[in-house]
PDB file of N, CA and C in Angstrom:
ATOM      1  N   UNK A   1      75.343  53.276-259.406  1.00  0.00           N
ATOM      2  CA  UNK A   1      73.952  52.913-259.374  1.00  0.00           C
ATOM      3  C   UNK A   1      73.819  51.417-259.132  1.00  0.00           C
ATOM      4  N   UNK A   2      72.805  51.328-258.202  1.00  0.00           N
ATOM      5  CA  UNK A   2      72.693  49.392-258.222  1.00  0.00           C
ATOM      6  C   UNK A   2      71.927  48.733-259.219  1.00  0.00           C
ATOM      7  N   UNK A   3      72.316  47.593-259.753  1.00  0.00           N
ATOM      8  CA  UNK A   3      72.017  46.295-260.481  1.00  0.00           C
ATOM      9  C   UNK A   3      70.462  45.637-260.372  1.00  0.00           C
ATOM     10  N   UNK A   4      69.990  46.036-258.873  1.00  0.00           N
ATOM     11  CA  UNK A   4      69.026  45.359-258.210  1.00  0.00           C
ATOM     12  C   UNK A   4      67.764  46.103-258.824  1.00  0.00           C
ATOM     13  N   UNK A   5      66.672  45.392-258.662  1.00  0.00           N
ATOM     14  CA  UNK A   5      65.234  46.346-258.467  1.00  0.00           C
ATOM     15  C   UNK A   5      64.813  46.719-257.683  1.00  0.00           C
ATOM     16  N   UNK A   6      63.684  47.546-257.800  1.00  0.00           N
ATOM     17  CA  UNK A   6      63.291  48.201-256.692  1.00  0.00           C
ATOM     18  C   UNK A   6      63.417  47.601-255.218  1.00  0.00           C
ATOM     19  N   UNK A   7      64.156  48.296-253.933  1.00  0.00           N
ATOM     20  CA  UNK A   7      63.878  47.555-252.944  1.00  0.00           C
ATOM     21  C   UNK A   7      65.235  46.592-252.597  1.00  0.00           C
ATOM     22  N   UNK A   8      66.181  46.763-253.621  1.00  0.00           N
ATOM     23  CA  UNK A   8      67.258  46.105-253.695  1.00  0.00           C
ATOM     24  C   UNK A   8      66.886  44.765-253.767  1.00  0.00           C
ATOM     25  N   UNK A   9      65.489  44.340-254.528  1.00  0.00           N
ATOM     26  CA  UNK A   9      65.841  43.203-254.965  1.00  0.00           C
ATOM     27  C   UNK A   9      66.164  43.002-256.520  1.00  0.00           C
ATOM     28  N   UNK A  10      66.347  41.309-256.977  1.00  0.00           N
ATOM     29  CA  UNK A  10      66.726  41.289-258.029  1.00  0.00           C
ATOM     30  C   UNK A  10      65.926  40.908-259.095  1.00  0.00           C
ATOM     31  N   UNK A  11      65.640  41.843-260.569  1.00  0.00           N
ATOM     32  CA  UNK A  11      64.129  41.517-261.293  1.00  0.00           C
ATOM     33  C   UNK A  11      65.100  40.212-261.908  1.00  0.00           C
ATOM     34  N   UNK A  12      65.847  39.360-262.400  1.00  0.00           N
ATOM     35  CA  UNK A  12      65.943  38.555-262.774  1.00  0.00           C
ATOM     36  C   UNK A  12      65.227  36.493-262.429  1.00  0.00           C
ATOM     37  N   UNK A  13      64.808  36.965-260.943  1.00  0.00           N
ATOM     38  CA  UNK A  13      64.924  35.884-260.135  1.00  0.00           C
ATOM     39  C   UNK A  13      63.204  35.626-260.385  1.00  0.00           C
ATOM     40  N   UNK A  14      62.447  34.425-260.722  1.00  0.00           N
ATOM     41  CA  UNK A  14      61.431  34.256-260.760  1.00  0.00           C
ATOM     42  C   UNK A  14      60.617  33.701-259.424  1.00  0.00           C
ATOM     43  N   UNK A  15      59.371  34.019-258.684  1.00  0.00           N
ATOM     44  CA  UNK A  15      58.989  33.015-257.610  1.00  0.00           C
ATOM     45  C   UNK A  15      58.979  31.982-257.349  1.00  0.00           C
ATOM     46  N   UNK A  16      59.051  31.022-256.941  1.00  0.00           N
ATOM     47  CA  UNK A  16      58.774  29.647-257.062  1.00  0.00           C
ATOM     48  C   UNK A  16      57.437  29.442-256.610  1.00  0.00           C
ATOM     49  N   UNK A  17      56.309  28.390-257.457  1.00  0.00           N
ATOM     50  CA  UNK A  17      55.506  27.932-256.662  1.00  0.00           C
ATOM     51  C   UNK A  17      55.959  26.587-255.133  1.00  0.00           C
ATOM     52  N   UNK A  18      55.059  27.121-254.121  1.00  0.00           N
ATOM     53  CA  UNK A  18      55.013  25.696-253.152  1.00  0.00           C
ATOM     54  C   UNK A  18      54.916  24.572-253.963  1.00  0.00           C
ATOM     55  N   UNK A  19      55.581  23.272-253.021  1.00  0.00           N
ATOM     56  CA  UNK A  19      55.736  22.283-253.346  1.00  0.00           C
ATOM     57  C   UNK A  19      54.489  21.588-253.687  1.00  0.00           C
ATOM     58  N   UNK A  20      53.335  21.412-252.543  1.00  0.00           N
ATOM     59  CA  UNK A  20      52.143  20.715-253.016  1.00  0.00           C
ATOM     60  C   UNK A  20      51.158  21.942-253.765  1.00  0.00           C
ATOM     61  N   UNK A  21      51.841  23.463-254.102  1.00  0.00           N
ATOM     62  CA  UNK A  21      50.725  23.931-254.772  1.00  0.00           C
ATOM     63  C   UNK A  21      49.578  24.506-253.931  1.00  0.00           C
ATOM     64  N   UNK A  22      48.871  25.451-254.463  1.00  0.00           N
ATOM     65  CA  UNK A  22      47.952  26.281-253.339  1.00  0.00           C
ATOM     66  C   UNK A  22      46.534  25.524-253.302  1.00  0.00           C
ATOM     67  N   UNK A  23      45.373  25.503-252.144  1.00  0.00           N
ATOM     68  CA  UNK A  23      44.456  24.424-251.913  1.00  0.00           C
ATOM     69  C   UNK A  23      43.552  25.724-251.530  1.00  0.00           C
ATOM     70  N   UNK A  24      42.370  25.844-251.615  1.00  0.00           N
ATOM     71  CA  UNK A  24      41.248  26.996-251.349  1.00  0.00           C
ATOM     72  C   UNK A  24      40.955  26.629-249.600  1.00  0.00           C
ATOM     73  N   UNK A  25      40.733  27.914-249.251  1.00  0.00           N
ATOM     74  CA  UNK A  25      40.398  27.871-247.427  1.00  0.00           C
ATOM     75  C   UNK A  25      38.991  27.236-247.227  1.00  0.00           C
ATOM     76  N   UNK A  26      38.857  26.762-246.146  1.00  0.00           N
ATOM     77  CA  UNK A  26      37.779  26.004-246.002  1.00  0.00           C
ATOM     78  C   UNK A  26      36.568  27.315-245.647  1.00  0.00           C
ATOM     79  N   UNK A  27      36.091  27.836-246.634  1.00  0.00           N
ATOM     80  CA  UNK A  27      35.060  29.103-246.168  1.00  0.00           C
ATOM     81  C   UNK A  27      33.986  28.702-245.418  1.00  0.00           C
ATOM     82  N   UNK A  28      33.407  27.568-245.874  1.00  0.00           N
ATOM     83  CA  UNK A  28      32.140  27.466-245.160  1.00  0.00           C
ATOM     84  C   UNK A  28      32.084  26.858-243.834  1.00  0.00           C
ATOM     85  N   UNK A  29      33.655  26.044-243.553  1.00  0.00           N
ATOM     86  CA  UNK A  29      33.692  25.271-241.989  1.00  0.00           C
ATOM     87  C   UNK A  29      33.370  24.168-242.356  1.00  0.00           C
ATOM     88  N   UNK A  30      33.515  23.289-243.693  1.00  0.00           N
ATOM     89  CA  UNK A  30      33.052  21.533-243.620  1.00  0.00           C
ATOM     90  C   UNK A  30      33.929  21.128-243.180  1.00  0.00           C
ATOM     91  N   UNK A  31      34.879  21.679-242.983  1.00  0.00           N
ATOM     92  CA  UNK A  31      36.099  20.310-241.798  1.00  0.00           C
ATOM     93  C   UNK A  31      36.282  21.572-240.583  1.00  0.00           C
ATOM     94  N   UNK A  32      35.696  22.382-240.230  1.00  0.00           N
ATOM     95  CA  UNK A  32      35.876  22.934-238.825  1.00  0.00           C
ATOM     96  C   UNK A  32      36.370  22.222-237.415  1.00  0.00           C
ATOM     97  N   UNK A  33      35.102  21.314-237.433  1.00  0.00           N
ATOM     98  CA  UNK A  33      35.091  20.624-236.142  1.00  0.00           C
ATOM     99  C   UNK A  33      36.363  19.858-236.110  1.00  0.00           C
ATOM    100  N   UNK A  34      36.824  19.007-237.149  1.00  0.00           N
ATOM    101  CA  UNK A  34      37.982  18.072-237.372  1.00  0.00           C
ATOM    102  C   UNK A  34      39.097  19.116-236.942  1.00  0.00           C
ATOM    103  N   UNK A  35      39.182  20.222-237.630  1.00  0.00           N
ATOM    104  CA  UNK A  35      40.635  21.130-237.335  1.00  0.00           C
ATOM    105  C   UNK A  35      40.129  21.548-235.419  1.00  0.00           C
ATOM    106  N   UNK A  36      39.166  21.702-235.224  1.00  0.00           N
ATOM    107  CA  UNK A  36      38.916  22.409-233.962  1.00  0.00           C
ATOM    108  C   UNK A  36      39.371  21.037-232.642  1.00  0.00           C
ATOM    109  N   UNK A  37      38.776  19.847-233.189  1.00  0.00           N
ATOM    110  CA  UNK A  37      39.370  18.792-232.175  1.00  0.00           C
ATOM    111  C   UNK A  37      40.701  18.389-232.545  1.00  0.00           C
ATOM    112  N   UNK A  38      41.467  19.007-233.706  1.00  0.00           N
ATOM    113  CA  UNK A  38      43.185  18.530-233.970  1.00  0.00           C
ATOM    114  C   UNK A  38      44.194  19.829-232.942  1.00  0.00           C
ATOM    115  N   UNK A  39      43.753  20.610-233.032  1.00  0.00           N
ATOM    116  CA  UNK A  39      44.057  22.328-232.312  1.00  0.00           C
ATOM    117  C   UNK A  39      43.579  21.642-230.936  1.00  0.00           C
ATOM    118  N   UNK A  40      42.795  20.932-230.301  1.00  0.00           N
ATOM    119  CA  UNK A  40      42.676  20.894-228.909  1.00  0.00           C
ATOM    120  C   UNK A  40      43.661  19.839-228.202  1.00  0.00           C
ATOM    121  N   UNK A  41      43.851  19.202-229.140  1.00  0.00           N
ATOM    122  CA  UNK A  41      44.121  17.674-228.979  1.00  0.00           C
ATOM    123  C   UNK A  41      46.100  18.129-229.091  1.00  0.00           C
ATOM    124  N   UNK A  42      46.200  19.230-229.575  1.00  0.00           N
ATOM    125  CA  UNK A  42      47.539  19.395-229.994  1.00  0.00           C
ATOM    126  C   UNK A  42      47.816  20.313-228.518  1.00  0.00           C
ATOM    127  N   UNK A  43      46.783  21.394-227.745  1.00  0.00           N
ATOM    128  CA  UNK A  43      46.820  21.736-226.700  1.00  0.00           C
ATOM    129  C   UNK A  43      47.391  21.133-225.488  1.00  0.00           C
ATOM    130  N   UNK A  44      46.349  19.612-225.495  1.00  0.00           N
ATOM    131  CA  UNK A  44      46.059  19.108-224.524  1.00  0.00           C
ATOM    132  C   UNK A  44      47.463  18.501-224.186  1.00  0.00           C
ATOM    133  N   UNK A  45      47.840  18.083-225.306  1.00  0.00           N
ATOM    134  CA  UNK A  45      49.333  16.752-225.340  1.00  0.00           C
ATOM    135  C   UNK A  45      50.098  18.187-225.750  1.00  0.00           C
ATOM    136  N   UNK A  46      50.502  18.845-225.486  1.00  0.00           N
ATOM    137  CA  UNK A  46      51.860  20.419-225.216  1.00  0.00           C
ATOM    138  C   UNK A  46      52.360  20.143-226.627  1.00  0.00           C
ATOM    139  N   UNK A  47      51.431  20.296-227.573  1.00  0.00           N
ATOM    140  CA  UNK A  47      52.449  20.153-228.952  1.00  0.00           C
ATOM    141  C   UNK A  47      52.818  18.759-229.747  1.00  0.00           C
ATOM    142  N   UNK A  48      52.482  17.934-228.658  1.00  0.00           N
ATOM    143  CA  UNK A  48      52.764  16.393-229.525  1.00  0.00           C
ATOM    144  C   UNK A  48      52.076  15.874-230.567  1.00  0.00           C
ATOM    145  N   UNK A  49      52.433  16.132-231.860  1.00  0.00           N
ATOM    146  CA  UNK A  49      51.306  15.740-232.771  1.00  0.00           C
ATOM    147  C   UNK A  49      51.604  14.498-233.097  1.00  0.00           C
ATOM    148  N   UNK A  50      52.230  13.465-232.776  1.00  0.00           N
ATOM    149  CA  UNK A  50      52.198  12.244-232.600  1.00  0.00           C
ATOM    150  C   UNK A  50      51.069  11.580-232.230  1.00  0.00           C
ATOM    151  N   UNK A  51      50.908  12.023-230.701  1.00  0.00           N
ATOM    152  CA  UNK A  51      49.523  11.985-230.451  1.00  0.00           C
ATOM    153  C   UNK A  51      48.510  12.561-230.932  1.00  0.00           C
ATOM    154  N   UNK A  52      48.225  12.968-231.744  1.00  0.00           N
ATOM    155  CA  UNK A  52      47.236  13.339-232.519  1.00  0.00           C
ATOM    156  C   UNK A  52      47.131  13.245-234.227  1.00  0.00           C
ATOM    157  N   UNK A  53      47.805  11.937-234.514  1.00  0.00           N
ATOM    158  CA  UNK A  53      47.731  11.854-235.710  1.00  0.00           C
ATOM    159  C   UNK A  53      46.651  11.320-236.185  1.00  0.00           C
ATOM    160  N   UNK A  54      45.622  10.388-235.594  1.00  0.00           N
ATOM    161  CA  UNK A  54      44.509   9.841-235.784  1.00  0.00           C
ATOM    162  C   UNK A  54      43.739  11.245-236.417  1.00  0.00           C
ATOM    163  N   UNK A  55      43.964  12.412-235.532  1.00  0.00           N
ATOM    164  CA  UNK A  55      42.712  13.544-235.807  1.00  0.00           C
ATOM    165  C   UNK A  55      43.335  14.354-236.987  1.00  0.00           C
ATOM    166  N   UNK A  56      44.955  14.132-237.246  1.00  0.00           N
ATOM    167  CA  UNK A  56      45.489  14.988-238.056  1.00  0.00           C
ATOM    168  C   UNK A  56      45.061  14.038-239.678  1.00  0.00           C
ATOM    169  N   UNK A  57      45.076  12.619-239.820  1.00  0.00           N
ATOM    170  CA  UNK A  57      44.832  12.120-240.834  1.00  0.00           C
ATOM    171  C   UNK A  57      42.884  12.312-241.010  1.00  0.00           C
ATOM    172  N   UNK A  58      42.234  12.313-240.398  1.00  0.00           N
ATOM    173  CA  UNK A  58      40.772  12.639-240.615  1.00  0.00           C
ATOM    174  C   UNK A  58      40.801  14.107-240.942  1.00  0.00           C
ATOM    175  N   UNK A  59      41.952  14.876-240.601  1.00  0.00           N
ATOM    176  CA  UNK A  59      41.270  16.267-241.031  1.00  0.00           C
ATOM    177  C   UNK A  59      41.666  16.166-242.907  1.00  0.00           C
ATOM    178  N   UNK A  60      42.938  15.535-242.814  1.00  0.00           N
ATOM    179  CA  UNK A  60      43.445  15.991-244.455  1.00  0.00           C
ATOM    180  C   UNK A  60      41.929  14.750-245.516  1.00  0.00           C
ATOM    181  N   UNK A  61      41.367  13.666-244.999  1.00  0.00           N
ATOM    182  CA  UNK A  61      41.003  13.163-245.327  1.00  0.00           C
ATOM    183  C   UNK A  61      39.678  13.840-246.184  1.00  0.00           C
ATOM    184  N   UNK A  62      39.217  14.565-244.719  1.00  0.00           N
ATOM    185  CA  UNK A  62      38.089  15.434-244.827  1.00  0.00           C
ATOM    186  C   UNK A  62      38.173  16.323-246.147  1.00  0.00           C
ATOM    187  N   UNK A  63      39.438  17.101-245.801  1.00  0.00           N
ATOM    188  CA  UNK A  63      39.786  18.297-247.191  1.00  0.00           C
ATOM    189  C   UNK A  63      39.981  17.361-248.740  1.00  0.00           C
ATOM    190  N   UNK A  64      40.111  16.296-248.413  1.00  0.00           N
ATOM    191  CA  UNK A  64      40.560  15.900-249.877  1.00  0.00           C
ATOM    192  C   UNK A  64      38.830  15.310-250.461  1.00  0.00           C
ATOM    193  N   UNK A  65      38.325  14.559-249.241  1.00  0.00           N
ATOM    194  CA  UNK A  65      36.668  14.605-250.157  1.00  0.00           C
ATOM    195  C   UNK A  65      35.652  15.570-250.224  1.00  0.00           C
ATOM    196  N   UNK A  66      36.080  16.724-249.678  1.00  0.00           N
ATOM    197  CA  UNK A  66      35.396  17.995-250.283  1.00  0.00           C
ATOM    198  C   UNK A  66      36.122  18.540-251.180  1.00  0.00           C
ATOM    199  N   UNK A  67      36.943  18.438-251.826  1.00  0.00           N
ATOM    200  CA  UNK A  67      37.814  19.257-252.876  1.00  0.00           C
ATOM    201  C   UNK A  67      38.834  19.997-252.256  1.00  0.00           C
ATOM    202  N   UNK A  68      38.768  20.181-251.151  1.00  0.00           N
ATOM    203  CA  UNK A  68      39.653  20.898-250.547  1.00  0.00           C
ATOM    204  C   UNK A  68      40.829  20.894-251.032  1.00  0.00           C
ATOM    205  N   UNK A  69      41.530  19.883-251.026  1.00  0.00           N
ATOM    206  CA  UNK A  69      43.138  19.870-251.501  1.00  0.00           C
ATOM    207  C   UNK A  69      42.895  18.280-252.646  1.00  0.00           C
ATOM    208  N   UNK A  70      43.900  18.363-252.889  1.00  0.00           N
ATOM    209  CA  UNK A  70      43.935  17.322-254.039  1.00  0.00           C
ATOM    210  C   UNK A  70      44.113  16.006-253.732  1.00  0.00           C
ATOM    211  N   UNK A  71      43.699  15.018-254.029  1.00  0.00           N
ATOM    212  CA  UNK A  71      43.806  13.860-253.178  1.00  0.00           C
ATOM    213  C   UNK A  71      44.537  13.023-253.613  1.00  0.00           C
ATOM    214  N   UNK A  72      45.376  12.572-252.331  1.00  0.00           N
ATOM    215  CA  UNK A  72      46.900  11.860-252.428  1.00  0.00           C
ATOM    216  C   UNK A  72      46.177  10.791-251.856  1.00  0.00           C
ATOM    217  N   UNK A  73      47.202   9.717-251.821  1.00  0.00           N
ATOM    218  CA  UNK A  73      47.350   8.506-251.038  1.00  0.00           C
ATOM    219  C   UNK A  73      48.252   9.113-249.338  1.00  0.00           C
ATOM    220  N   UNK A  74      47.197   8.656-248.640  1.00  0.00           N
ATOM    221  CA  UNK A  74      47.598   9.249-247.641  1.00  0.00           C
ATOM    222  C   UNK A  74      48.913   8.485-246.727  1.00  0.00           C
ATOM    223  N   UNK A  75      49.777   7.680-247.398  1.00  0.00           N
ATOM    224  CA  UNK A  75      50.825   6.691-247.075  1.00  0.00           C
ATOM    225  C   UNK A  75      52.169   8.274-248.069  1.00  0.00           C
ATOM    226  N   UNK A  76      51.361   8.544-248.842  1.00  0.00           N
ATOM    227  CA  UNK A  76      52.134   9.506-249.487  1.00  0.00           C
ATOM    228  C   UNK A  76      52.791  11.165-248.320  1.00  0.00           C
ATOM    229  N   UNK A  77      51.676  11.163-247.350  1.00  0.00           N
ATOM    230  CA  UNK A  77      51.773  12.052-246.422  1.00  0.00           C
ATOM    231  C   UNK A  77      52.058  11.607-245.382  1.00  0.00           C
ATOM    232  N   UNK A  78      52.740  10.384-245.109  1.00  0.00           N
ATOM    233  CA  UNK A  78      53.262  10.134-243.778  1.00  0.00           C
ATOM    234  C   UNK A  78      52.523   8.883-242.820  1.00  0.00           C
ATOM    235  N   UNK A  79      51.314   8.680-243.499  1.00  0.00           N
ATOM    236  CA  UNK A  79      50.261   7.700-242.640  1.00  0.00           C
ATOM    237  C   UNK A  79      50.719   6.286-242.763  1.00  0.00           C
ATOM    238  N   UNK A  80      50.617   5.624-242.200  1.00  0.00           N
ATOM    239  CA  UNK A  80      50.648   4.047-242.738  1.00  0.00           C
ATOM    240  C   UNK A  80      49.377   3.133-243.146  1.00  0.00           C
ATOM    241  N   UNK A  81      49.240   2.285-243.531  1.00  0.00           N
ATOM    242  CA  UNK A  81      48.309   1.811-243.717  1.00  0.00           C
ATOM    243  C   UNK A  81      47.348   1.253-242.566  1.00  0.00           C
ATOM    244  N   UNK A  82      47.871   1.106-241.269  1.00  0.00           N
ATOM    245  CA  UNK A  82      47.686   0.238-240.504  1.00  0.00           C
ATOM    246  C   UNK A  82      47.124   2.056-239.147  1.00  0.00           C
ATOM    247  N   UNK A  83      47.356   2.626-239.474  1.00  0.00           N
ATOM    248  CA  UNK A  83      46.904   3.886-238.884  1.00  0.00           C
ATOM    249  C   UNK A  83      45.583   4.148-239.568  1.00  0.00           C
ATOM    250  N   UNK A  84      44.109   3.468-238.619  1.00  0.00           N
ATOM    251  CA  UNK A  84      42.850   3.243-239.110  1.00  0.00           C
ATOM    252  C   UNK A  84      42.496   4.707-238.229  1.00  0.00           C
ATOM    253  N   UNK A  85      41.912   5.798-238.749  1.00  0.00           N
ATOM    254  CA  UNK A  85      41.194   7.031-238.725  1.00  0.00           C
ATOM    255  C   UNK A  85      39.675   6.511-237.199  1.00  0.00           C
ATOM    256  N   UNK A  86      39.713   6.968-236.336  1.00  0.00           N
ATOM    257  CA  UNK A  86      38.346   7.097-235.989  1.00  0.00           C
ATOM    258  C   UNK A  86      37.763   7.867-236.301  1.00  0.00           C
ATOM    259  N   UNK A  87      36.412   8.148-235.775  1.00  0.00           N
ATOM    260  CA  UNK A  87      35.253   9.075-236.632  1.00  0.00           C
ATOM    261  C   UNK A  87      36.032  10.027-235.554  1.00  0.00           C
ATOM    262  N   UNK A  88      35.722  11.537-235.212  1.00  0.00           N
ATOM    263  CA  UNK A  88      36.494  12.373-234.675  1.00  0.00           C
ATOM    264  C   UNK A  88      35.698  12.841-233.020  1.00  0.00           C
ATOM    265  N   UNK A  89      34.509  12.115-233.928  1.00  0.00           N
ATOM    266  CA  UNK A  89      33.375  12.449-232.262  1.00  0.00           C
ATOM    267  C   UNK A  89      33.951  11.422-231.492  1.00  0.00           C
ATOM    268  N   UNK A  90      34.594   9.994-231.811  1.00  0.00           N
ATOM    269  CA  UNK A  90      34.581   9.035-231.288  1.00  0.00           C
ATOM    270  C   UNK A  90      35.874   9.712-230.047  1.00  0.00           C
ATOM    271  N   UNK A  91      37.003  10.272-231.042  1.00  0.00           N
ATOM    272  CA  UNK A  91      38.112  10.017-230.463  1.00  0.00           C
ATOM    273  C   UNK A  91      38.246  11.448-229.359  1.00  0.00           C
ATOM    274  N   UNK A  92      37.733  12.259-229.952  1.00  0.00           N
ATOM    275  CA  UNK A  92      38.069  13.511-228.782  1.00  0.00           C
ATOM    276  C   UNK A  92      36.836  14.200-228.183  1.00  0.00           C
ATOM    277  N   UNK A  93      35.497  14.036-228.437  1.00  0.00           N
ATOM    278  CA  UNK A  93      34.916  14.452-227.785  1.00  0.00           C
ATOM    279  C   UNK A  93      34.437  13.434-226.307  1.00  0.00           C
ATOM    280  N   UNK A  94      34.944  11.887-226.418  1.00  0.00           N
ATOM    281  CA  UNK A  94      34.714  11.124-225.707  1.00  0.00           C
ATOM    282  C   UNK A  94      35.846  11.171-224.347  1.00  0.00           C
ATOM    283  N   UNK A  95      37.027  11.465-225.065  1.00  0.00           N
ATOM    284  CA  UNK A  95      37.897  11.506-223.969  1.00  0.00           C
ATOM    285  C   UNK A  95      37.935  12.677-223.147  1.00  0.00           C
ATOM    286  N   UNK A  96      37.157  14.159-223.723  1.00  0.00           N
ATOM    287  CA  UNK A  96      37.169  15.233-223.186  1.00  0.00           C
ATOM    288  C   UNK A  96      35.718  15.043-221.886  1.00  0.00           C
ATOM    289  N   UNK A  97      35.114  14.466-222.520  1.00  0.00           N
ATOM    290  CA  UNK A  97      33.769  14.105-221.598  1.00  0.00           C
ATOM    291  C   UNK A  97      34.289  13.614-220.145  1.00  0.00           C
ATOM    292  N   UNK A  98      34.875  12.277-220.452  1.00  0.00           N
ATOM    293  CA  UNK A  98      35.613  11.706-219.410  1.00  0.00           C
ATOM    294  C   UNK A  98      36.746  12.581-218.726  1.00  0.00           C
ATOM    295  N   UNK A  99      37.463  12.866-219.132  1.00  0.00           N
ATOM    296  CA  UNK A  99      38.288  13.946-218.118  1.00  0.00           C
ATOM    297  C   UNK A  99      37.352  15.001-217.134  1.00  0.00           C
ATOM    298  N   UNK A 100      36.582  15.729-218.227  1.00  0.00           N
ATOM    299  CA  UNK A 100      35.650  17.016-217.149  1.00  0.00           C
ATOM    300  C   UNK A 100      34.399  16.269-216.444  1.00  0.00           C
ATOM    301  N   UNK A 101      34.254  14.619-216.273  1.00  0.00           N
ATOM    302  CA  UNK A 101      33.512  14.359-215.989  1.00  0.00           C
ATOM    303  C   UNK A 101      34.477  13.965-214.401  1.00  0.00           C
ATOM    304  N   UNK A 102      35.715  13.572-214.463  1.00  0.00           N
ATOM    305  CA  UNK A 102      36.436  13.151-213.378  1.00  0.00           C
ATOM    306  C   UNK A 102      36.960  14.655-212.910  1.00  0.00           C
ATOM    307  N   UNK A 103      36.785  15.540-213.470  1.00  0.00           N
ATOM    308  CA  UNK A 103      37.796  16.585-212.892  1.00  0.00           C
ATOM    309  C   UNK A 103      37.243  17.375-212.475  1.00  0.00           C
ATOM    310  N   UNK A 104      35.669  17.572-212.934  1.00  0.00           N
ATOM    311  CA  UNK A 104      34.721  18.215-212.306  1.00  0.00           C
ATOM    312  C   UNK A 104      34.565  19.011-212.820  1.00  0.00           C
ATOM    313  N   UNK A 105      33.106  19.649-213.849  1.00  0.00           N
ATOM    314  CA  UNK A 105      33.358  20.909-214.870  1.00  0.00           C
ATOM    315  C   UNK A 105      32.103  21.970-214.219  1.00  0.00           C
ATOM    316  N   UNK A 106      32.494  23.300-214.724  1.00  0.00           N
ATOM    317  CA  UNK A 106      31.731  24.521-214.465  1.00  0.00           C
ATOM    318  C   UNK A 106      31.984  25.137-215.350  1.00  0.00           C
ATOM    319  N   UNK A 107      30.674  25.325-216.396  1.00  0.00           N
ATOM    320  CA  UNK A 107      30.599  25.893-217.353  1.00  0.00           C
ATOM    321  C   UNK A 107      31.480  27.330-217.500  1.00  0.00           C
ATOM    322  N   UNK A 108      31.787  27.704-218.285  1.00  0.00           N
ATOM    323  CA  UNK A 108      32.903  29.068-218.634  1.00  0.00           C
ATOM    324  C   UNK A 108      33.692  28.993-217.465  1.00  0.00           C
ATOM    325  N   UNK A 109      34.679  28.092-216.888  1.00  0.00           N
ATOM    326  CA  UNK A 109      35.646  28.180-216.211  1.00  0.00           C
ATOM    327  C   UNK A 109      36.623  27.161-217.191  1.00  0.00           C
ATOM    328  N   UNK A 110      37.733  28.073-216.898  1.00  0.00           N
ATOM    329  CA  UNK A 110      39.056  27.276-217.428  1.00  0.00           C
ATOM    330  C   UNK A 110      39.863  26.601-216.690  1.00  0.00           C
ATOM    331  N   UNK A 111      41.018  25.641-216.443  1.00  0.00           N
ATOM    332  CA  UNK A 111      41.673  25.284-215.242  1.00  0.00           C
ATOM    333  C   UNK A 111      42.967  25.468-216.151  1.00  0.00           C
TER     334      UNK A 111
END
């Protein structure tokens, strides 16, 4: 007979919680737009979130002054001090303007 529990796993072994701990989903969308221009911006540049750390530090910023997640010092998550946040309209809806304004846009077409 096996040692294990159900499933062949083992009842001795306890879960671990995650490291930073669980944070509630954003239900109502107060940082939508911020995650929606970090997801485009991560599109646009094939994955480089380098380039998009400006939008990646405004989104955690966002979650930590709504309660979202718990609020760190954001030098604690990788930022530096000297990595100043723009507002998010500034940084990606301006540069998206300018591209489909040079590239030529038609509503519900994709390129």
């Amino acid at each position: 007979m096996s040692a294990g529990g159900a499933f062949g796993g083992s009842r001795g072994l306890q879960p671990r919680a995650p490291e930073k701990g669980v944070f509630p989903l954003d239900h109502f969308g107060e940082c939508k737009q911020v995650s929606q221009d970090y997801l485009a911006c991560l599109k646009d540049n094939t994955g480089d979130a380098s380039k998009c750390r400006d939008l990646s530090k405004l989104y955690l910023q966002c979650r930590m002054d709504r309660n979202l997640m718990a609020k760190q010092d954001l030098k604690e998550l990788g930022f530096r001090s000297e990595d100043k946040p723009q507002s998010a309209t500034q940084t990606k809806s301006s540069d998206s303007n300018t591209d489909k304004q040079k590239q030529g846009f038609i509503a519900g077409m994709r390129r």
